[in-house]
Protein backbone atom coordinates (compact mmCIF):
# COMPACT_ATOMS: atom_id res chain seq x y z
CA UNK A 1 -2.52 -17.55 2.99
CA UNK A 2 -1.49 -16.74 6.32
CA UNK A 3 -2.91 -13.12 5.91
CA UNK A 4 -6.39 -14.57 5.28
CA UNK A 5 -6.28 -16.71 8.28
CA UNK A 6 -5.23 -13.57 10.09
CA UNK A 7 -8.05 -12.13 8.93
CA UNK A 8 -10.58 -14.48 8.99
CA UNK A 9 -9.91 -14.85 13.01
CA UNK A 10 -10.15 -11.75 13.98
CA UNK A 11 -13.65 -11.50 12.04
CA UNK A 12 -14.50 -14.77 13.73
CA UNK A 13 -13.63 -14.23 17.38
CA UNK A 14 -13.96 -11.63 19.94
CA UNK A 15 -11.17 -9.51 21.34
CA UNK A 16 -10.92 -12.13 24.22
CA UNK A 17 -10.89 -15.28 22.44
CA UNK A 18 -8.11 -13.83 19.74
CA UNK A 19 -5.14 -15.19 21.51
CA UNK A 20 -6.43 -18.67 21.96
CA UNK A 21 -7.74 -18.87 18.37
CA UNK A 22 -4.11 -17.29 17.17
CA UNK A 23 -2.50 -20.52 18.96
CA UNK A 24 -4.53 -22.97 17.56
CA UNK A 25 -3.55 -21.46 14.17
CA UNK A 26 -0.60 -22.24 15.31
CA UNK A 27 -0.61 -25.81 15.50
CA UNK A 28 -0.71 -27.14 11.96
CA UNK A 29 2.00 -24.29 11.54
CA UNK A 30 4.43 -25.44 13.75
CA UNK A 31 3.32 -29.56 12.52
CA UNK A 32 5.43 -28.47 9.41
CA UNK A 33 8.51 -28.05 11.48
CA UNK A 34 7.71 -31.24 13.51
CA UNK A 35 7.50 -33.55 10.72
CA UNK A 36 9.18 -31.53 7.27
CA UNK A 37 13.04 -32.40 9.18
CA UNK A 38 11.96 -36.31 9.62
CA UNK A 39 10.46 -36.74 6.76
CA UNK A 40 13.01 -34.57 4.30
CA UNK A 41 15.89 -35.85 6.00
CA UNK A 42 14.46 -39.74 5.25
CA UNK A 43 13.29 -38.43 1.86
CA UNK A 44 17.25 -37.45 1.16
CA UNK A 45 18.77 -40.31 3.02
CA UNK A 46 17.09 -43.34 1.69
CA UNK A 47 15.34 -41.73 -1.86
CA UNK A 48 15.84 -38.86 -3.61
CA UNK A 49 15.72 -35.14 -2.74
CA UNK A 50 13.77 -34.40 -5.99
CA UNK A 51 11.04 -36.28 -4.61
CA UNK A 52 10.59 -33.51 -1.51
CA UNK A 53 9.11 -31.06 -4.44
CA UNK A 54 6.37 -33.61 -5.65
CA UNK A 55 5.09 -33.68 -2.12
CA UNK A 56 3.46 -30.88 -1.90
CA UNK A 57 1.09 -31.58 -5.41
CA UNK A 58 -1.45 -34.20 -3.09
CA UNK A 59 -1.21 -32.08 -0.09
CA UNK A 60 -2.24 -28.92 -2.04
CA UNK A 61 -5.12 -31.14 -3.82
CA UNK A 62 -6.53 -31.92 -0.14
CA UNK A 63 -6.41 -28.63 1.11
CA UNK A 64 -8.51 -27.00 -2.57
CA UNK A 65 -10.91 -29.63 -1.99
CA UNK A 66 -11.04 -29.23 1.77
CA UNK A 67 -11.39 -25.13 1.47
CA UNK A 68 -13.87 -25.81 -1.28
CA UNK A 69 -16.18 -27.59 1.29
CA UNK A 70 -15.55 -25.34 4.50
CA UNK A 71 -14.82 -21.92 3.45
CA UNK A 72 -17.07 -19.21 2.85
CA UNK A 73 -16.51 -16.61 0.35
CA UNK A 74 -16.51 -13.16 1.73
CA UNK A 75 -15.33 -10.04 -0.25
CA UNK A 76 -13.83 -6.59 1.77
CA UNK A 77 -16.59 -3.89 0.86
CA UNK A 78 -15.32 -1.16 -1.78
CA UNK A 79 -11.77 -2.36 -2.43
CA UNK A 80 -11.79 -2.90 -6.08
CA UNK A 81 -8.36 -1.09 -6.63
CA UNK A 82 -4.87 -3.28 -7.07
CA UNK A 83 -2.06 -1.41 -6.62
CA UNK A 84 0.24 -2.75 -9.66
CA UNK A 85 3.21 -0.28 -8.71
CA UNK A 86 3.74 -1.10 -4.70
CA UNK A 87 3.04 -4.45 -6.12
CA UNK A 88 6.03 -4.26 -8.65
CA UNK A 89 8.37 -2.25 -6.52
CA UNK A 90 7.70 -4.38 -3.24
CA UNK A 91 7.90 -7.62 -4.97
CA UNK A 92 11.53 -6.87 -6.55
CA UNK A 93 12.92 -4.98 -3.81
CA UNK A 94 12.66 -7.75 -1.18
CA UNK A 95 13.32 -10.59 -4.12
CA UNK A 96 16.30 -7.96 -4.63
CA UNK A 97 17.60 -8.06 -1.14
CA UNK A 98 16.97 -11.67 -0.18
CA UNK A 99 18.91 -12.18 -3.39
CA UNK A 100 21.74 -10.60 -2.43
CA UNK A 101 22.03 -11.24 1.47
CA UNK A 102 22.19 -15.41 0.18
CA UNK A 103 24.92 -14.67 -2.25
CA UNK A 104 27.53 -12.61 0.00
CA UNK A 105 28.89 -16.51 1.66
CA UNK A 106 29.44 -17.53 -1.99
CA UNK A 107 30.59 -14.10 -3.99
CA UNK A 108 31.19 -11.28 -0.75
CA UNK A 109 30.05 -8.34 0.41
CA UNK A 110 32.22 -6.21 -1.81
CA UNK A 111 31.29 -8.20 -5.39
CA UNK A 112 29.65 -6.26 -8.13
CA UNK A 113 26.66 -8.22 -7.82
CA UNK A 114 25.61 -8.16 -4.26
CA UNK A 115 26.15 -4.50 -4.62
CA UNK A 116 24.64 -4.11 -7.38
CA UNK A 117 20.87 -6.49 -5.64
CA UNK A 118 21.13 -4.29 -2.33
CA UNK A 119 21.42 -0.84 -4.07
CA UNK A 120 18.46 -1.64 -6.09
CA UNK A 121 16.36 -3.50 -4.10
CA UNK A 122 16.64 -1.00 -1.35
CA UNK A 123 15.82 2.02 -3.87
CA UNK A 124 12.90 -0.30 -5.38
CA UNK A 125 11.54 -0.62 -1.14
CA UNK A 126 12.19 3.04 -0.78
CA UNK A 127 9.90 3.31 -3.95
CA UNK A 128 7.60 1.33 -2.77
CA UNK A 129 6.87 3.27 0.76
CA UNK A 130 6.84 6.55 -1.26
CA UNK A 131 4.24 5.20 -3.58
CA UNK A 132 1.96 3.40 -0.64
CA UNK A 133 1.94 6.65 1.01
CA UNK A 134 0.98 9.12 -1.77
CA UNK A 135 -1.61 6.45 -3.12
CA UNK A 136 -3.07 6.39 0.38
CA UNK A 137 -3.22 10.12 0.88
CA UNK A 138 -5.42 10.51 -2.73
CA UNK A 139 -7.75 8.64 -0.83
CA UNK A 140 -7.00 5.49 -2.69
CA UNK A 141 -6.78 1.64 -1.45
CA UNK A 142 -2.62 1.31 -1.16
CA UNK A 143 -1.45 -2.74 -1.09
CA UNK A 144 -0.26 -1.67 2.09
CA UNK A 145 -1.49 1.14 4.22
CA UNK A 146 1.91 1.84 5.52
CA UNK A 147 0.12 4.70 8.23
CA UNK A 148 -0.52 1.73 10.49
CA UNK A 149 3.18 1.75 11.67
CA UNK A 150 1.95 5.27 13.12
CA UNK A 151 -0.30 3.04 15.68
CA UNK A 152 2.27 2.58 18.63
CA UNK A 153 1.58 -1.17 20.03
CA UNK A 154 0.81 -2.44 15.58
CA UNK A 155 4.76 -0.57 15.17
CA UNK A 156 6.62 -2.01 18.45
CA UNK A 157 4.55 -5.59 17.68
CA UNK A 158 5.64 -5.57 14.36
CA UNK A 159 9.57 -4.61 15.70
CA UNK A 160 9.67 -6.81 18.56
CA UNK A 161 8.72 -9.71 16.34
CA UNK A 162 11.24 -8.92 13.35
CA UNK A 163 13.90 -9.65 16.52
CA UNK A 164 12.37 -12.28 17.69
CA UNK A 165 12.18 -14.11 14.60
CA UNK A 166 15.06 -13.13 13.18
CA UNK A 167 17.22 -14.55 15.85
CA UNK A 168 14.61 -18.05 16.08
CA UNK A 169 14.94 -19.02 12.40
CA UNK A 170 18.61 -18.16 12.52
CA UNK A 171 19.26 -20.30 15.65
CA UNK A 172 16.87 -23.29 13.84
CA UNK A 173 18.77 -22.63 10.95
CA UNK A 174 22.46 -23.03 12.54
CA UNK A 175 21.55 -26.02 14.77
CA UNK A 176 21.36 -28.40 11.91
CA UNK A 177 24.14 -27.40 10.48
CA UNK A 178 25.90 -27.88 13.61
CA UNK A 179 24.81 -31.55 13.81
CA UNK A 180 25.15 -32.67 10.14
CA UNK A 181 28.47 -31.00 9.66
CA UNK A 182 30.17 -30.93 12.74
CA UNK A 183 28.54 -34.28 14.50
CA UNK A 184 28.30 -35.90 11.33
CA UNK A 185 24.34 -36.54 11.49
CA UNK A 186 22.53 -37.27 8.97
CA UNK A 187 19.51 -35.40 7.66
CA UNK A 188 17.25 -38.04 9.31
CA UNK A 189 19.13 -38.00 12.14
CA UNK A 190 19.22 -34.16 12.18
CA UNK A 191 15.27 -34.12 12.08
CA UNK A 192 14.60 -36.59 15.12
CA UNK A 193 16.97 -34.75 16.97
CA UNK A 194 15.14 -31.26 16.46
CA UNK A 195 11.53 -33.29 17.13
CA UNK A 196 10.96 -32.46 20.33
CA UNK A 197 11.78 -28.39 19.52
CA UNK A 198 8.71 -28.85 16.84
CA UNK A 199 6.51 -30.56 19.48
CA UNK A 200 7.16 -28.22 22.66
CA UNK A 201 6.39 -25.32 20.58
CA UNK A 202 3.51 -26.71 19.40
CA UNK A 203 2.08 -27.40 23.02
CA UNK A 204 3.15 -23.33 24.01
CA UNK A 205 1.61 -21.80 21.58
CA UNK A 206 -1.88 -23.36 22.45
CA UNK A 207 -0.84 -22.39 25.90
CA UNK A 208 0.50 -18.56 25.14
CA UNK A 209 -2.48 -17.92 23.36
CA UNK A 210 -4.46 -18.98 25.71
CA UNK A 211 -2.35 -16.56 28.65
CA UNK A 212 -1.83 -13.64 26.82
CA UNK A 213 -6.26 -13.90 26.56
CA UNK A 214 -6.02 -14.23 30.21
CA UNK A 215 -2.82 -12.08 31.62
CA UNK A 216 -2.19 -9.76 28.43
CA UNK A 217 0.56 -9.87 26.21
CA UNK A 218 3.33 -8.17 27.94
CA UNK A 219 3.19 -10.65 30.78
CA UNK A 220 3.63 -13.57 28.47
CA UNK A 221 5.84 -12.54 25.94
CA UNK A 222 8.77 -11.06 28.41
CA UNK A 223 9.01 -14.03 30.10
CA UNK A 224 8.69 -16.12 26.99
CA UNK A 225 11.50 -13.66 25.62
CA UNK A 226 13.74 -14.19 28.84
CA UNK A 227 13.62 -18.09 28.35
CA UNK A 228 14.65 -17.91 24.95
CA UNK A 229 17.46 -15.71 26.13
CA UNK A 230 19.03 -18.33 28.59
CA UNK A 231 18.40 -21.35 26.04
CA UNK A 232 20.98 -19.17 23.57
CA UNK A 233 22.83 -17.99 26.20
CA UNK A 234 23.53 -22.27 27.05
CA UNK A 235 24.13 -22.87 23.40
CA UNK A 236 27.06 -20.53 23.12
CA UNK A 237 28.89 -23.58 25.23
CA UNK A 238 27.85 -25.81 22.73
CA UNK A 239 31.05 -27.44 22.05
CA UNK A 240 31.53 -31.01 19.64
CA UNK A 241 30.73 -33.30 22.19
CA UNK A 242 27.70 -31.92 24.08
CA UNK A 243 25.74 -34.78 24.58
CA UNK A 244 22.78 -34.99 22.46
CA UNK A 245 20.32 -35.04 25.43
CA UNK A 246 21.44 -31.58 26.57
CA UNK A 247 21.13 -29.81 23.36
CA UNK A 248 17.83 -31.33 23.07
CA UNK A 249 16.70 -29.68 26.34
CA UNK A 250 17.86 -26.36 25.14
CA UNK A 251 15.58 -26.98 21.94
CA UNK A 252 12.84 -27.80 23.77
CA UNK A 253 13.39 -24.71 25.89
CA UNK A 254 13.35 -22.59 22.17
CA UNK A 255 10.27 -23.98 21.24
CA UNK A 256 8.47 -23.18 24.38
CA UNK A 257 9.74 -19.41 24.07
CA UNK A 258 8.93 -19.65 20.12
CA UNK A 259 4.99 -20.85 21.23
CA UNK A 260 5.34 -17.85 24.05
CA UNK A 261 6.73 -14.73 21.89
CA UNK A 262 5.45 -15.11 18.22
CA UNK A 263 1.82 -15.44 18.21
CA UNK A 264 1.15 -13.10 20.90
CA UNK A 265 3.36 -10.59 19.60
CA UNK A 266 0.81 -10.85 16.56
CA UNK A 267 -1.87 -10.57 18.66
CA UNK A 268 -0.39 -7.73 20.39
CA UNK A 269 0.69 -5.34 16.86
CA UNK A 270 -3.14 -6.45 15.56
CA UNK A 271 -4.81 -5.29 18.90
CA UNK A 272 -5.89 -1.89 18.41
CA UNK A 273 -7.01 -2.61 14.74
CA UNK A 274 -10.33 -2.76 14.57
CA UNK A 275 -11.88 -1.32 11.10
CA UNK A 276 -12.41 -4.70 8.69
CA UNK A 277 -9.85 -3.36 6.02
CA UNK A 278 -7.29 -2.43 8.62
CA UNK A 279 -7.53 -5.67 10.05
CA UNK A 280 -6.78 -7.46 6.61
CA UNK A 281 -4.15 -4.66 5.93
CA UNK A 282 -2.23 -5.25 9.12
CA UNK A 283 -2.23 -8.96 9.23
CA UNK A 284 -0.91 -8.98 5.62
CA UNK A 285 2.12 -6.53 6.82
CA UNK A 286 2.72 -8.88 9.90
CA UNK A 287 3.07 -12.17 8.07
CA UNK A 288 5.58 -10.15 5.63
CA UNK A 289 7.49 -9.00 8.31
CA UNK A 290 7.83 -12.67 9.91
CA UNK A 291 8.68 -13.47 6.15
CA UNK A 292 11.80 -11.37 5.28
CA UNK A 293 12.86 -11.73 9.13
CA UNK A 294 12.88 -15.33 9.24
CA UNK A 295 14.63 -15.38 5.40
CA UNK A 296 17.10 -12.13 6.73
CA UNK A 297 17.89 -14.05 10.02
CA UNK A 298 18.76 -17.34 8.03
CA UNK A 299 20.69 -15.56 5.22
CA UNK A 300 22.55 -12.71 7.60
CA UNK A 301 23.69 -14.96 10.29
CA UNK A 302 24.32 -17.34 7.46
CA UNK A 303 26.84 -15.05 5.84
CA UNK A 304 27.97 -13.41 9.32
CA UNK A 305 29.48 -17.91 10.13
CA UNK A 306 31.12 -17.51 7.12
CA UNK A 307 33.03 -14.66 7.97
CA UNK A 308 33.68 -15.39 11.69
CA UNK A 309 34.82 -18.79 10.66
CA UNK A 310 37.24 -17.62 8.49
CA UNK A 311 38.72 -15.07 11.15
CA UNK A 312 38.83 -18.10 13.63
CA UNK A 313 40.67 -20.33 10.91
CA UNK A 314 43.27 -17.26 10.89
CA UNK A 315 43.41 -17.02 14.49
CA UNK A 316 43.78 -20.76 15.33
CA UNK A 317 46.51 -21.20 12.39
CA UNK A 318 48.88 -18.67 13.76
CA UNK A 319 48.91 -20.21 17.21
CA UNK A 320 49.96 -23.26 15.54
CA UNK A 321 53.78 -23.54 16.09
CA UNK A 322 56.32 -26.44 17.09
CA UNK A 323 55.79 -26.30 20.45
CA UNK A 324 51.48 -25.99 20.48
CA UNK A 325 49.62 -29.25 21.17
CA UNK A 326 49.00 -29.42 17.38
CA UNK A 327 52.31 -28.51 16.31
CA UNK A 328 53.37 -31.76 18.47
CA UNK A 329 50.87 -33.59 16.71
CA UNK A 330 52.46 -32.82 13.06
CA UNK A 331 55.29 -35.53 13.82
CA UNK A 332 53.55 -38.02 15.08
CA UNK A 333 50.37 -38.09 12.07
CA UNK A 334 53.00 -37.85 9.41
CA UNK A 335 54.80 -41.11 10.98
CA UNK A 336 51.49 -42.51 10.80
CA UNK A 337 51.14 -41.83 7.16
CA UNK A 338 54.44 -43.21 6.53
CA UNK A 339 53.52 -46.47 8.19
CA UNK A 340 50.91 -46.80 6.24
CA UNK A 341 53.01 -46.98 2.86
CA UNK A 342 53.20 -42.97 2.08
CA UNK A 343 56.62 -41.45 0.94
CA UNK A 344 57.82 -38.37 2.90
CA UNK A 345 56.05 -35.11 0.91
CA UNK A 346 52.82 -37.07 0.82
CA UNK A 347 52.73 -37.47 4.79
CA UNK A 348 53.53 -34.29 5.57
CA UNK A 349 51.03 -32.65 3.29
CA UNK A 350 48.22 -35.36 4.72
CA UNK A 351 49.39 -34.39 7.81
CA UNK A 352 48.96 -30.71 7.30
CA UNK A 353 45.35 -31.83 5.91
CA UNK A 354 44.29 -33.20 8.51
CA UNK A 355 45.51 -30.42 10.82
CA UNK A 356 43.59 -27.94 8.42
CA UNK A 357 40.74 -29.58 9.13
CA UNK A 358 40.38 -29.84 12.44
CA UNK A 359 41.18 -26.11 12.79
CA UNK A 360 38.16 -25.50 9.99
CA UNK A 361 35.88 -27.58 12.58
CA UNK A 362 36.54 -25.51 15.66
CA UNK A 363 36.60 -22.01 14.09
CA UNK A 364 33.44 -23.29 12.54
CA UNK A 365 32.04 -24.03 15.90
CA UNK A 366 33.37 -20.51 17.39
CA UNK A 367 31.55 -18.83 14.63
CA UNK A 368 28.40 -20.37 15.52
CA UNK A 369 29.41 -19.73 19.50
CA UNK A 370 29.27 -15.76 18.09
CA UNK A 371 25.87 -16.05 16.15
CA UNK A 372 24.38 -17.16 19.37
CA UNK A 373 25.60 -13.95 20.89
CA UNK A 374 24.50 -11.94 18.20
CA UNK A 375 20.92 -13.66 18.85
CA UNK A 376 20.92 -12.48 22.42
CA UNK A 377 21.60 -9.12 21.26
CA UNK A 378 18.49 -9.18 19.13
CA UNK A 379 16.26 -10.70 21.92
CA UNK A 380 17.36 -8.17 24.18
CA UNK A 381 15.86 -5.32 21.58
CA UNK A 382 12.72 -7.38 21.16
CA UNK A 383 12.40 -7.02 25.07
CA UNK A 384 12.91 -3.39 24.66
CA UNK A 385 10.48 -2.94 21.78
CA UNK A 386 7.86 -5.49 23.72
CA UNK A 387 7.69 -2.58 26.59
CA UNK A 388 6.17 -0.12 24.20
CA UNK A 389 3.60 -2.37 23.44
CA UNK A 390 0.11 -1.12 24.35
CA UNK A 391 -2.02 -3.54 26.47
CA UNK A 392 -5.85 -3.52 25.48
CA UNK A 393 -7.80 -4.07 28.12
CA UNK A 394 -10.18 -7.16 28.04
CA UNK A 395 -13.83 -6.44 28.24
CA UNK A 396 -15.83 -8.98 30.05
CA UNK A 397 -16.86 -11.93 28.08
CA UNK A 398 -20.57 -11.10 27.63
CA UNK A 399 -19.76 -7.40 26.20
CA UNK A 400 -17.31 -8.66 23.54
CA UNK A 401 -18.37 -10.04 20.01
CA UNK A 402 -16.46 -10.03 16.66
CA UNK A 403 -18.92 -7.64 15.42
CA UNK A 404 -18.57 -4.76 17.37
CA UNK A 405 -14.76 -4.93 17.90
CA UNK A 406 -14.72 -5.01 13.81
CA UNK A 407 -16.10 -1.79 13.15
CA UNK A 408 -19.17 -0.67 11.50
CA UNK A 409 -17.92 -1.23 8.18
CA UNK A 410 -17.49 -4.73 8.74
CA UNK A 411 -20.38 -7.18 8.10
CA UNK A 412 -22.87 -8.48 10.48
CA UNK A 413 -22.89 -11.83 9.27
CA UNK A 414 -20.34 -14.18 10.26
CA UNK A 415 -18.03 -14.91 6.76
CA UNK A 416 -14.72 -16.47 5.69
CA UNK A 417 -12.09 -15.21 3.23
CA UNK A 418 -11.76 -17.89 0.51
């Protein structure tokens, strides 16, 4: 759906107004995040989590009913071509991937089957570009017309947000994990903590929009990009016992950055797009990009705490010896066990437990310490890719109009996809 909204906005409103209408988009998108923690995490606290999937059957009856009333239909002139093989070979090549990339924390990098996923999916994607390309050169409406990557501010867009949101979903993605397994938080809990990220986002990407309309997108989204840089670069300190109230400062500082980098980085690939098809074709590739980024970013750094915890497990264990602070510690927690009615074996080995465990929670935290960095590494790119971004320059308000940034194959009348 998010294509269509693309598209219908940049029908709707003039080059000027784009940014501003992008942020407001924004809103009910970012209203998810807000509420979807709260509400799941009281949903699996105090019910039952197969009640979260029944949800969504009134909320999807409103919004039929409500497009019903309020959309119009509108149909792109002369495309009456599907594309059944980029549909088949782009549909199981990313399935394929994001497949795989979710099972290396459970079977590894090296299995049969996560071999087996990533070979083909990335033959079935490699497929799919050959096909989009030689359908598009017969003169023939591709899914995708692929040639808009050879636009240079609709390519560096497009890169600078796969960065972007690759390292934002995998930060929101580690953070609860952080407090439900290593602060012992509950899902509820979990979800009132991460409000306020939800809710400052939500306020700066009215505000972004509104800027990058106003400044251009360059001057909004490197600064937005540098303060999502120093909230990471803070949360690789995170330690378990940062107080609450600081870590919610930092996720207020992400949301900002998240309201001031990814809508106007979509507004920035879709700015020198102008014919009505092109406009529908590039929005659909940008919301597909933000897709497999933000499911990559989870599933990658996902996988990449897995490993690094089990590295910092190794490290920490072999600096455990008699004379370490936990080595001391052996004696005095298997006394402890024996006082409280344990034989000898059976304190030492709930001892050694306990000892386990605690080393388990701080390579866990050092692994998430390292995402963070890896994070910083990708905003740093997105910077980079963000300064080959092509500013359009803004008409004056009485010279610009939907209609005549849309092309003459567009249609005079105002209309909405349905």
């Amino acid at each position: 759906m998010l294509p269509l909204a693309f598209t219908m906005l940049f029908r709707e409103f003039a080059p000027g107004e784009r940014g501003l209408a992008l942020g407001t988009l924004g809103i009910p998108t970012l209203l998810a995040p807000a509420l979807g923690p709260i509400l799941g995490g009281y949903i699996v606290t105090f019910a039952s989590w197969q009640l979260i999937f029944f949800i969504n059957i009134p909320i999807g009856i409103v919004a039929v009913i409500l497009a019903t009333l309020f959309l119009r239909e509108a149909r792109a002139p002369g495309r009456s071509h599907f594309d059944l093989p980029g549909f088949i070979t782009a549909a199981y090549g990313l399935a394929a991937l994001l497949y795989a990339f979710s099972e290396t924390t459970t079977a590894g990098w090296g299995s049969v089957k996560v071999l087996g996923f990533l070979f083909s999916g990335a033959l079935s994607l490699i497929a799919f570009i050959a096909i989009e390309i030689t359908t598009a050169n017969r003169g023939v409406q591709p899914l995708l017309d692929l040639r808009l990557f050879t636009n240079r501010s609709f390519a560096a867009g497009n890169i600078a947000l796969v960065f972007v949101i690759f390292g934002l979903f995998g930060s929101f993605f580690l953070i609860p994990i952080y407090l439900q397994v290593l602060r012992g938080q509950s899902a509820f809990q979990a979800g009132l903590i991460l409000l306020p990220q939800a809710l400052a986002a939500m306020v700066s990407v009215v505000v972004g929009g509104r800027l990058v309309d106003r400044i251009g997108v360059k001057a909004v989204v490197i600064p937005g990009l540098l303060l999502l840089g120093f909230a990471t670069w803070q949360l690789t300190f995170i330690t378990l016992n940062s107080p609450f109230w600081w870590l919610q400062l930092l996720l207020v500082l992400l949301g900002l950055s998240l309201g001031l980098t990814g809508q106007p980085l979509v507004v920035a690939a879709l700015a020198d797009i102008s014919e009505a098809q092109q406009v529908a074709d590039a929005s659909t590739i940008t919301t597909v990009t933000r897709s497999v980024a933000a499911s990559m970013g989870v599933a990658l750094l996902a996988t990449y705490v897995q490993t690094q915890t089990k590295v910092h497990f190794t490290h920490l264990a072999e600096q455990v010896t008699a004379s370490s602070s936990l080595g001391q510690l052996l004696p005095r927690l298997q006394g402890l066990f024996l006082l409280h009615g344990a034989d000898a074996q059976s304190a030492r080995s709930a001892a050694l437990q306990l000892i386990a465990r605690l080393l388990q929670r701080q390579g866990y935290l050092l692994a998430l310490q390292d995402a963070f960095f890896v994070v910083i590494a990708l905003i740093a790119l997105a910077i980079v890719a963000t300064l080959f971004v092509k500013e359009k320059r803004r008409s004056a308000p009485s010279q610009e109009s939907p209609e005549s940034d849309a092309g003459e194959s567009a249609p005079k009348e105002p209309a909405l996809v349905g």
